[in-house]
Structures are given as C-alpha cells and as structure tokens.
N, C-alpha and C. Protein backbone atom coordinates (compact mmCIF):
# COMPACT_ATOMS: atom_id res chain seq x y z
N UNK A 1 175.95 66.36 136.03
CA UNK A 1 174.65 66.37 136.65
C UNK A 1 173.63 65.74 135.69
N UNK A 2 172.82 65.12 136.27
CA UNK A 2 171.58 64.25 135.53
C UNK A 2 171.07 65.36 134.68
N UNK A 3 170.37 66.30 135.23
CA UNK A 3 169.66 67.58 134.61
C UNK A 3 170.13 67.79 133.33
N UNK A 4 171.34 68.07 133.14
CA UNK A 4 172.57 68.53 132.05
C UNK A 4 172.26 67.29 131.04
N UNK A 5 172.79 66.33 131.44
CA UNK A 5 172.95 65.09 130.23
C UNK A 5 171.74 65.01 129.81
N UNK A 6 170.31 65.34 130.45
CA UNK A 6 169.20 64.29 129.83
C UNK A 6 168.77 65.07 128.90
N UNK A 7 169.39 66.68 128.80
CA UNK A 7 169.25 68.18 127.99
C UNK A 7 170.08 67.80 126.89
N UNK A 8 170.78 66.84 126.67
CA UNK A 8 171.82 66.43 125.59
C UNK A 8 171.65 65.08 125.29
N UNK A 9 172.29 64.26 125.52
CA UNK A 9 172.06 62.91 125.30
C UNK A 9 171.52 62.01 126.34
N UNK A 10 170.05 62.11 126.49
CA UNK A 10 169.62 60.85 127.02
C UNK A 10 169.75 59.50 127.08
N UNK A 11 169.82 58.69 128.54
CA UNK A 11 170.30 57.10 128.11
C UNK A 11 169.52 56.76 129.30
N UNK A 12 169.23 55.14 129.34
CA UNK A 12 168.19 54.94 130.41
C UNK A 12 168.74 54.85 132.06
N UNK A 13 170.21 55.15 131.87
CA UNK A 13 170.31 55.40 133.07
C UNK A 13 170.65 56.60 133.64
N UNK A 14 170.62 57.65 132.80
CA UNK A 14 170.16 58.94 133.22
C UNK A 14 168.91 58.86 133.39
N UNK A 15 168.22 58.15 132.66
CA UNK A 15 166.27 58.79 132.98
C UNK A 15 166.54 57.93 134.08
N UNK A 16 166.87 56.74 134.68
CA UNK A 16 166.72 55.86 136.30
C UNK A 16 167.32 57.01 137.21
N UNK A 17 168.11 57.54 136.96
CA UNK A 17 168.33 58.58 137.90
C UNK A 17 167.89 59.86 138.64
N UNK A 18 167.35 60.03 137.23
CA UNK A 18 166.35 61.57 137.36
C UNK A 18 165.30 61.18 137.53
N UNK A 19 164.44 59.91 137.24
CA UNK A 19 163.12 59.65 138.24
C UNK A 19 163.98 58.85 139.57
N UNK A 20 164.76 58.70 140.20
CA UNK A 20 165.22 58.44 141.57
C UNK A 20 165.11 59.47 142.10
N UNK A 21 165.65 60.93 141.72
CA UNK A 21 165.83 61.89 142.00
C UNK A 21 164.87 62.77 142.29
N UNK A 22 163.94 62.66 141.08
CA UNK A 22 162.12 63.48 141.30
C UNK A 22 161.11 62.78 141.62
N UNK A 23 160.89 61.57 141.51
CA UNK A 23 159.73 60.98 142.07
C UNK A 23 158.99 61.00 143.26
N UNK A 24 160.05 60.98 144.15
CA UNK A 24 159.71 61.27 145.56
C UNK A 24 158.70 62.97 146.33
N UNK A 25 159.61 63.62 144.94
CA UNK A 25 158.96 65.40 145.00
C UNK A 25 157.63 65.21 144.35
N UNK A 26 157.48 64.47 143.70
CA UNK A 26 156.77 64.79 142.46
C UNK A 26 155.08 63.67 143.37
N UNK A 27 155.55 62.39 143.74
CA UNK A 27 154.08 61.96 144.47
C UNK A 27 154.10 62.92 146.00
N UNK A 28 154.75 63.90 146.72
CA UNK A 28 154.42 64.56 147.55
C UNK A 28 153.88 65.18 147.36
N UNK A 29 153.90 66.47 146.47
CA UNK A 29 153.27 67.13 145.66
C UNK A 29 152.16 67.03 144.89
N UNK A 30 151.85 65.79 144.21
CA UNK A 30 150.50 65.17 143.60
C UNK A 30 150.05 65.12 145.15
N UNK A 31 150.24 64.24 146.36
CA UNK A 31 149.65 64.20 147.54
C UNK A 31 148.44 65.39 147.94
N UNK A 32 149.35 66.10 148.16
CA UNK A 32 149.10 67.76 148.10
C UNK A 32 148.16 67.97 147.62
N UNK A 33 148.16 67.93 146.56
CA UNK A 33 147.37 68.57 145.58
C UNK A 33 145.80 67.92 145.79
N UNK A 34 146.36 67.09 145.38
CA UNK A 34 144.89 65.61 145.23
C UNK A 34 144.63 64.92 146.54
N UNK A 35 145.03 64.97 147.52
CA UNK A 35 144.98 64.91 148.97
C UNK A 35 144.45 63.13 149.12
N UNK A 36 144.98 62.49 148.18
CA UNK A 36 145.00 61.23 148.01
C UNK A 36 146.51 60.52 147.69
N UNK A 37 147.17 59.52 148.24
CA UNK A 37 148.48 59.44 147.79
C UNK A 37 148.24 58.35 146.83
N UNK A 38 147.35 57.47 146.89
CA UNK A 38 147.48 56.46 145.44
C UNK A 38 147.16 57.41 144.34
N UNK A 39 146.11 58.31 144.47
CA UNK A 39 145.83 58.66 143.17
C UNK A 39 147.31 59.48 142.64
N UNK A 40 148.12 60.12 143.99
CA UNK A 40 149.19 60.96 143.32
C UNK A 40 149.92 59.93 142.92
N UNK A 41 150.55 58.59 143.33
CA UNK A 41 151.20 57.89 142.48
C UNK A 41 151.21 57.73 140.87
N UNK A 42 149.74 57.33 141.00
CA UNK A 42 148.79 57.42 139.59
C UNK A 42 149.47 58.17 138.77
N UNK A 43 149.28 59.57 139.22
CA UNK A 43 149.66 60.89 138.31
C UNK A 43 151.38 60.67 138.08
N UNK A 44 151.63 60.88 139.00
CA UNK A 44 153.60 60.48 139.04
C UNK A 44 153.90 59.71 138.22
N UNK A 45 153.42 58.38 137.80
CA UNK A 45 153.77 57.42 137.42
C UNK A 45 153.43 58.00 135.79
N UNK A 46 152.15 58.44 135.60
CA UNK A 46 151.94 58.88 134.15
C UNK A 46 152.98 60.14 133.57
N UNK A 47 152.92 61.25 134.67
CA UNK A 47 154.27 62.37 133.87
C UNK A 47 155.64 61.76 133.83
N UNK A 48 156.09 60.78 134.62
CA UNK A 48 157.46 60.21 134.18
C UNK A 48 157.30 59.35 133.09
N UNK A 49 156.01 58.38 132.45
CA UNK A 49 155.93 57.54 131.53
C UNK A 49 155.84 58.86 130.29
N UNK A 50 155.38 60.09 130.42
CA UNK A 50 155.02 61.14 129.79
C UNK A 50 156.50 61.37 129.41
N UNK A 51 157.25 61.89 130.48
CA UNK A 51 158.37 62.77 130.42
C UNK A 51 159.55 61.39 129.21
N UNK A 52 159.20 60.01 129.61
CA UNK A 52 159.96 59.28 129.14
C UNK A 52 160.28 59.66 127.23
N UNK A 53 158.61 59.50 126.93
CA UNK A 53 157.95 59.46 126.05
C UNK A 53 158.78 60.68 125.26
N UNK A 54 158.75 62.11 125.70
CA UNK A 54 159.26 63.03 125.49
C UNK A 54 160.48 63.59 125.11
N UNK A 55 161.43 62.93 126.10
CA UNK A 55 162.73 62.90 125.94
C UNK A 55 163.31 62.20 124.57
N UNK A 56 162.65 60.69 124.18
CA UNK A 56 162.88 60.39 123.03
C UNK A 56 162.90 61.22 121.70
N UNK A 57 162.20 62.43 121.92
CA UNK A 57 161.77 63.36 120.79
C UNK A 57 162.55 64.00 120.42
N UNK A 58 162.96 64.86 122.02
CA UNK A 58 164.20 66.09 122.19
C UNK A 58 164.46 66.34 123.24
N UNK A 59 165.49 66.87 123.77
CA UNK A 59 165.66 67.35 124.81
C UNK A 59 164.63 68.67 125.35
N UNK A 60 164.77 68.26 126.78
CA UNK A 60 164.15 68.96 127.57
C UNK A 60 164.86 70.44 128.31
N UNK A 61 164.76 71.92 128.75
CA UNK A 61 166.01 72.29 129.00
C UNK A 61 166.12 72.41 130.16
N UNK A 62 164.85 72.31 131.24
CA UNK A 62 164.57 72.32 132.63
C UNK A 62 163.79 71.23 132.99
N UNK A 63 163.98 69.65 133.01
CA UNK A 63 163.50 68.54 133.70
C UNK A 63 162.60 68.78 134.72
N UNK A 64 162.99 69.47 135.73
CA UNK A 64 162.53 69.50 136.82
C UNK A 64 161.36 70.47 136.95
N UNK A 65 161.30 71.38 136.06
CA UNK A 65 160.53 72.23 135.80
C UNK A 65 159.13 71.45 134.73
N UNK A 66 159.43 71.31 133.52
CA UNK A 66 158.65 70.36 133.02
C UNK A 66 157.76 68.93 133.67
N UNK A 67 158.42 68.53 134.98
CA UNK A 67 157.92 67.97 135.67
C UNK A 67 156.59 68.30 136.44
N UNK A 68 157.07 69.45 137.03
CA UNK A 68 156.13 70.35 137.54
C UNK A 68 155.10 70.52 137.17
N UNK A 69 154.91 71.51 135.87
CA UNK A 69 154.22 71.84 134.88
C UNK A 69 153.11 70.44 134.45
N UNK A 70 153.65 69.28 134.33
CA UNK A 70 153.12 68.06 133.88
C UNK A 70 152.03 67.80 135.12
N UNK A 71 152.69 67.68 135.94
CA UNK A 71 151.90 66.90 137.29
C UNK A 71 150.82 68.33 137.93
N UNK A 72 150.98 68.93 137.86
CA UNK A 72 150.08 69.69 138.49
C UNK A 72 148.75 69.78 137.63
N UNK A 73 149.22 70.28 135.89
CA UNK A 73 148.09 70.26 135.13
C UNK A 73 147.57 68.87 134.82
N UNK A 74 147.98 67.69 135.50
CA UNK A 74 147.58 66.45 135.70
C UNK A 74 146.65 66.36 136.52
N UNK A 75 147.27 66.55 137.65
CA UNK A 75 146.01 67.28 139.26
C UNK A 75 144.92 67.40 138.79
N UNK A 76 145.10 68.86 138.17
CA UNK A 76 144.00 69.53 138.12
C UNK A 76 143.03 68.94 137.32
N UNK A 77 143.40 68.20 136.39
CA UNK A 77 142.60 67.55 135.34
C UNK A 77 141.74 66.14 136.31
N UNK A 78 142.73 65.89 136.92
CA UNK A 78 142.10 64.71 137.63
C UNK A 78 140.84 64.98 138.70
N UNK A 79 141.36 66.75 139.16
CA UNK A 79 139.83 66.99 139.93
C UNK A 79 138.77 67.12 139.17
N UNK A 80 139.18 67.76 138.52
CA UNK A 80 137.72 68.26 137.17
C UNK A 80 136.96 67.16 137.30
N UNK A 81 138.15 66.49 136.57
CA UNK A 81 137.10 64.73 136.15
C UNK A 81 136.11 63.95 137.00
N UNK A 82 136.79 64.02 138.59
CA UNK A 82 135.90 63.47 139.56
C UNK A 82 134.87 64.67 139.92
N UNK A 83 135.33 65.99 139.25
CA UNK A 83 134.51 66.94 140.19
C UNK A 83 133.09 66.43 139.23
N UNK A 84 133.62 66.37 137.88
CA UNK A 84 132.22 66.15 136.54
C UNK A 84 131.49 64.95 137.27
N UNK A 85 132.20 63.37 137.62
CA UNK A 85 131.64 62.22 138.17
C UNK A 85 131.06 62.75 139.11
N UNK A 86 130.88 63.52 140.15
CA UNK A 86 130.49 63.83 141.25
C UNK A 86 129.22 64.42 140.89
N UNK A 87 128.79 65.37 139.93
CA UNK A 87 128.07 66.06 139.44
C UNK A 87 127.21 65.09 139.03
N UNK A 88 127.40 64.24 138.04
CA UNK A 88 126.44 63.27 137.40
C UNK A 88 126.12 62.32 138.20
N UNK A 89 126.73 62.35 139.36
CA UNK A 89 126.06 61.46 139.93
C UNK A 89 124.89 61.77 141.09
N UNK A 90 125.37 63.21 141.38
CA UNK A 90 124.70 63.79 141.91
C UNK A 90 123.03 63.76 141.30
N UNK A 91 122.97 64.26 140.08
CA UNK A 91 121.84 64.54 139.57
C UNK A 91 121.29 63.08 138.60
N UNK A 92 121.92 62.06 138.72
CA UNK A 92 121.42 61.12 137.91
C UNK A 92 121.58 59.75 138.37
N UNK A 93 122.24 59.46 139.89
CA UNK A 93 121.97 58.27 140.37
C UNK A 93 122.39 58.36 141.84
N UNK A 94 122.53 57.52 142.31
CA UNK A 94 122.82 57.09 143.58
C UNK A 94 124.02 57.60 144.25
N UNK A 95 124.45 58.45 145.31
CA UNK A 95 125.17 59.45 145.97
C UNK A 95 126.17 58.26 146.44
N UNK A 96 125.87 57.73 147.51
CA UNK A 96 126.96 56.67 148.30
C UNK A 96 127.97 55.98 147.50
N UNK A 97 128.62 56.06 146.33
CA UNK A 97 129.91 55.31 146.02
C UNK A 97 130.20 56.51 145.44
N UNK A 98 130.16 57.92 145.42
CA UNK A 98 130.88 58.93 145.24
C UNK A 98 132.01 59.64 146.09
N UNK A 99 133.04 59.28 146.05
CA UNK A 99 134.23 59.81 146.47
C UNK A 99 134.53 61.56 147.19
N UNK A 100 134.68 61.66 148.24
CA UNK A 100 134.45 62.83 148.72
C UNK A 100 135.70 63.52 148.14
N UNK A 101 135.35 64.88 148.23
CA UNK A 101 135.92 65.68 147.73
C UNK A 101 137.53 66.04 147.77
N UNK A 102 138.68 64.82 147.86
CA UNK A 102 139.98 64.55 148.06
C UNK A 102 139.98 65.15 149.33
N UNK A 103 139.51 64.54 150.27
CA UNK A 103 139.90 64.35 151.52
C UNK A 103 141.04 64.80 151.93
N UNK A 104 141.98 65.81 152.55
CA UNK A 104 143.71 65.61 152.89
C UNK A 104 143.43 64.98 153.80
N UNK A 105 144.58 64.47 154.06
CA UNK A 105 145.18 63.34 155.23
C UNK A 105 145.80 64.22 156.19
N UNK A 106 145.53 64.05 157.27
CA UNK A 106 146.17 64.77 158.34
C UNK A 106 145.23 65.48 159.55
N UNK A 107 145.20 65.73 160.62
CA UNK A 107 144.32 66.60 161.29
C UNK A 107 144.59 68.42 162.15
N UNK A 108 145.82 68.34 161.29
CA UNK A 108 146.17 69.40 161.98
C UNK A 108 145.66 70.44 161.53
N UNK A 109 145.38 72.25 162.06
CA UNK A 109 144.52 72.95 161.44
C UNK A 109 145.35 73.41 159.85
N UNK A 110 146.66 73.11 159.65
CA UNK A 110 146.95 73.90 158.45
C UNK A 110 146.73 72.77 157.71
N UNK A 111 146.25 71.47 157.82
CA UNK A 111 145.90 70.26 157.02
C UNK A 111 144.56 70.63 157.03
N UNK A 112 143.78 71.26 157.73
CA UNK A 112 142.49 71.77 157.33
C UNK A 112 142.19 72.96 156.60
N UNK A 113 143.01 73.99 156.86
CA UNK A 113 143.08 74.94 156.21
C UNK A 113 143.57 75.04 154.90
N UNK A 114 144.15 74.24 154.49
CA UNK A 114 144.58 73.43 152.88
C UNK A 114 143.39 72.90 151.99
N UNK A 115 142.89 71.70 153.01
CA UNK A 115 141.60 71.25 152.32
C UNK A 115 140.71 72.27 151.94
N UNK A 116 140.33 73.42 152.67
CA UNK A 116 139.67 74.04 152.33
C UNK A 116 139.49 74.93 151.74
N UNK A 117 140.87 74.88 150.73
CA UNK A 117 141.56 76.49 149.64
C UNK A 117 141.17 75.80 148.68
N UNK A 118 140.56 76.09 147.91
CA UNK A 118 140.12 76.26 145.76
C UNK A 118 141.43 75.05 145.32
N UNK A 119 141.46 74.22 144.55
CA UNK A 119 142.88 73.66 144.28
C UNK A 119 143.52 74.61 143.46
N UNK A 120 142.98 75.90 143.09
CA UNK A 120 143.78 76.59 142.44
C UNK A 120 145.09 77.52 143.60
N UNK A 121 143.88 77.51 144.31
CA UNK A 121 144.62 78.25 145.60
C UNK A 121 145.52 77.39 146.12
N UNK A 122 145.07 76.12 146.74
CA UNK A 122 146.42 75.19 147.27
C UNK A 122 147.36 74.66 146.51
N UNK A 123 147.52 74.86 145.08
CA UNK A 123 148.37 74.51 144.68
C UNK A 123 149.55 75.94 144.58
N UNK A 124 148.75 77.03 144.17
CA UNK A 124 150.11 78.25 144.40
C UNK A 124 150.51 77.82 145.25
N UNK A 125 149.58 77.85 146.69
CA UNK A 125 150.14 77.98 148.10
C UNK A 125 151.25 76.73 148.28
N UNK A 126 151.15 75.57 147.87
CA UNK A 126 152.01 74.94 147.98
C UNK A 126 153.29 74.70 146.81
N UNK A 127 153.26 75.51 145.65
CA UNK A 127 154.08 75.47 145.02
C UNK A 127 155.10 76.64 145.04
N UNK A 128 154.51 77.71 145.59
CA UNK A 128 155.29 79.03 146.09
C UNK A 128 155.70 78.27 147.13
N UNK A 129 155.33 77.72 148.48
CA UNK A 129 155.93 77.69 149.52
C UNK A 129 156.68 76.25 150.04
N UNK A 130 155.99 75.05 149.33
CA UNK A 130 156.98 74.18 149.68
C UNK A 130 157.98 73.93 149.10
N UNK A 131 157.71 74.19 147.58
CA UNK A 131 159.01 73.79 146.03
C UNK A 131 159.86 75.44 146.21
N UNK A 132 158.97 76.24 146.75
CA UNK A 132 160.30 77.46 146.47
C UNK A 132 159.85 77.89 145.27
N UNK A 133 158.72 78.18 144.26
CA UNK A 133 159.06 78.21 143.07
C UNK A 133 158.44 80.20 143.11
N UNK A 134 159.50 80.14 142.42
CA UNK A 134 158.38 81.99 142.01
C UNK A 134 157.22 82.20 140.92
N UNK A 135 156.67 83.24 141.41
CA UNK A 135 155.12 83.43 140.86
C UNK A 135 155.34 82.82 139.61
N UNK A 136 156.15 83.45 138.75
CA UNK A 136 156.13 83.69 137.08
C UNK A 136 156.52 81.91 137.11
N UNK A 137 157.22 81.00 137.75
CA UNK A 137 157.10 79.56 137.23
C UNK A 137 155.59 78.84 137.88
N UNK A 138 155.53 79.57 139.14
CA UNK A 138 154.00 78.48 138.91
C UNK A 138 152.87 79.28 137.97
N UNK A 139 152.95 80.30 137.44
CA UNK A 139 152.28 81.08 136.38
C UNK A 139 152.30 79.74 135.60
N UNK A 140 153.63 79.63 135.06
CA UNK A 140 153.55 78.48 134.24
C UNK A 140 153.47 77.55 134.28
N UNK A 141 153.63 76.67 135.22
CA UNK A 141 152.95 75.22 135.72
C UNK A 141 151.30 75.39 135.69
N UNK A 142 150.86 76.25 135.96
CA UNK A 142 149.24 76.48 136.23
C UNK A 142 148.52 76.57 135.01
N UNK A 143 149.22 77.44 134.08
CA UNK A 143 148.95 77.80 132.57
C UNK A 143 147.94 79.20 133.15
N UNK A 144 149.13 79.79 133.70
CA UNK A 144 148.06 81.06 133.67
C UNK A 144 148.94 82.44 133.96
N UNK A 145 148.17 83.72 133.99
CA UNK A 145 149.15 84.93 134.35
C UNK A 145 149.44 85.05 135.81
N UNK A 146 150.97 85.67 136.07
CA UNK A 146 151.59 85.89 137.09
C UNK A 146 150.63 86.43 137.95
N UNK A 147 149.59 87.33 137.81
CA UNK A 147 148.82 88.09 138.64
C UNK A 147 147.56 87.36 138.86
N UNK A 148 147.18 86.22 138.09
CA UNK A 148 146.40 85.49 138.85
C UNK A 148 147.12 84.71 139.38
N UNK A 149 148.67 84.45 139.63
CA UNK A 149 148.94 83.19 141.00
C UNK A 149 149.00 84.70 141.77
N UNK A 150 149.08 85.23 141.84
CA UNK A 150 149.12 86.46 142.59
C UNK A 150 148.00 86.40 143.91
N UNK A 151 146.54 86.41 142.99
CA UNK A 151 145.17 86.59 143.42
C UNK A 151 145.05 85.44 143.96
N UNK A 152 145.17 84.17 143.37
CA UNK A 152 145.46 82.91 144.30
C UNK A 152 146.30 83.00 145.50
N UNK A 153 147.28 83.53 145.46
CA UNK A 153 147.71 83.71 146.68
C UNK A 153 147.42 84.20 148.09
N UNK A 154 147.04 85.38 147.57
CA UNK A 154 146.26 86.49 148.79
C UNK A 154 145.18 86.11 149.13
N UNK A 155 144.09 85.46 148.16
CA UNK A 155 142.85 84.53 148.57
C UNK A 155 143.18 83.21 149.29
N UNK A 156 143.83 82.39 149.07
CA UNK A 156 144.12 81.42 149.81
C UNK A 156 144.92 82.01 151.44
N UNK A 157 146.17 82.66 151.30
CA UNK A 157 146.43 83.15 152.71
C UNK A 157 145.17 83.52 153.31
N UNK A 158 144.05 84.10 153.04
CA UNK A 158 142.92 85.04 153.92
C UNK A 158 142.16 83.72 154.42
N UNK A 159 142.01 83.29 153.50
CA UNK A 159 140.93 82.03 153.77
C UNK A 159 141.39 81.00 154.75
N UNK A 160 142.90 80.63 154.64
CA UNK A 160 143.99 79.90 155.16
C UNK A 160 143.91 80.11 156.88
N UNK A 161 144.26 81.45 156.65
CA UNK A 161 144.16 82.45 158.15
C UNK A 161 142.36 82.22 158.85
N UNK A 162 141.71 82.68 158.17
CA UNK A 162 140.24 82.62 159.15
C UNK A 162 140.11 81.00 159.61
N UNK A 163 140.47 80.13 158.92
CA UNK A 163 139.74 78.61 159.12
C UNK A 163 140.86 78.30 160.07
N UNK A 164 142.13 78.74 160.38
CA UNK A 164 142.98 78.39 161.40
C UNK A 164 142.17 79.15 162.69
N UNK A 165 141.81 80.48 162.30
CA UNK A 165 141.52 80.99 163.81
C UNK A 165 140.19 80.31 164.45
N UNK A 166 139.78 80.12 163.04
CA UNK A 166 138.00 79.11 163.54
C UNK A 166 138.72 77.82 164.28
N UNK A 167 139.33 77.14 163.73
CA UNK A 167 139.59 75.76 164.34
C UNK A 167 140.35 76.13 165.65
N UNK A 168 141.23 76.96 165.98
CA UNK A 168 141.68 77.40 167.31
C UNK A 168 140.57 77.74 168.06
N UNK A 169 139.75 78.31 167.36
CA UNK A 169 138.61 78.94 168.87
C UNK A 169 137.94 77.68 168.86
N UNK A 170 137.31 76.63 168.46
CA UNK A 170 135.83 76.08 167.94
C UNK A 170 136.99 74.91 169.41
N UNK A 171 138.37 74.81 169.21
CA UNK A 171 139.13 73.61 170.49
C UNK A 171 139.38 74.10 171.94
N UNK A 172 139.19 76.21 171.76
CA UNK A 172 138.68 76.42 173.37
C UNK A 172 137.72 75.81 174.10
C-alpha cells in the first residue's frame, strides 16, 4: 500500500500515487470549506507541494491524516486573511472589488445551511460527516480540544436545522 511505503522509503512514484489517490479528497474538501473551488485547488496544490517538502525530511506515519490536518488549517488561514482584506477595506477604501464572503456553490437548502455555519462549525460538520473522521482527529486537524469540536458540532446542527426549516417555509 502507498500509505505504508511513503512511512518508509519514499520514491516519486509513490508520492504520484498518493497525490492520485488524495487530491481529489483533498480539493473537495478545501471546496467545502472555502466554498470556492479555484481557491481550494490553490490550497491542495500547496499541502501536497508541503507534504512533498516533508517527506524528504522523514517519514510521515498517517499521510492521509497529515493531509487533513494541513489543508484545513490552510482553509482557515485563507479565511482569516480575506476576512482581515475585507475589514480594511471596509474601513479604508472602496467596498466593490471585495470578494463576498466564500460564497458555496449550490442552491439547495443544506448548501445554504452550510454557508451559513461559522467555518469552524462547517468544517467539524463536514469533517465528522463526510471524511468519517472522529471528534479526537478533527480535534486535531482543527488544533483544538475534543469538546470544542464537540460545541462546534451541536452549534452548527441547531443552526443547520433552523435555516433548513426557514428556507422550507420562506418556498411555501
């Protein structure tokens, strides 16, 4: 298995394999997150040039996990940054070439009800529920304690739930 060898002796066609293998997870997921798919490329493209970088050093003992961990606290860094541009521009020039607030793509109400969770919240919510991952690993992808993906959780489901029932009634 790719996983195994790149934990031992890395070669570049184990790393062609294991980004064949994760890339595809890994810009869905940036998608997600950043509700932009070029910018998730962006990110994808930097944790595998990252992960490359890395592997030369030492082995890794969970790839796929370290992946994770990389791209999400990538995300998040990438909202900050536009959230800061957004701010300064707010208060110090001209509004109209400011980028709305990562838009998701889609119109359905749980594509609205996404957009509208904390990215701290949509990212548990989508890392508990689409990757499968348990609390204590997106604890650690997030860089934070189990009981705050916890609190992320239950806040995002509540919030998740009312903006579905709003968008169901608001199409009676």
């Amino acid at each position: 298995m790719v996983l195994h060898r790149m934990a031992t002796e890395p070669t570049s066609q184990d790393f062609d394999e294991l980004f064949r293998a994760h890339y595809a997870r890994a810009v869905a997921l940036a998608a997600h997150v950043c509700g932009d798919r070029t910018t998730a490329e962006d990110i994808a493209q930097e944790v595998f040039w990252s992960l490359h970088g890395t592997l030369e050093c030492g082995p890794i003992e969970n790839v796929g996990a370290w992946i994770t961990t990389a791209l999400t606290r990538r995300c998040l860094n990438e909202r900050r940054r536009l959230g800061r541009e957004s701010e300064a521009l707010r208060r110090h020039g001209p509004v109209s070439p400011v980028v709305e607030d990562f838009p998701f793509v889609g119109r359905s109400n749980l594509a609205e009800a996404l957009r509208r969770l904390s990215p701290q919240q949509r990212l548990a919510i989508l890392l508990t529920g689409t990757e499968n991952m348990a609390v204590s690993e997106v604890a650690t992808a997030m860089g934070c304690a189990p009981s705050t993906v916890r609190v992320h959780l239950a806040r995002a489901r509540k919030r998740a739930q009312v903006s579905i029932l709003q968008n169901d009634h608001t199409r009676d």
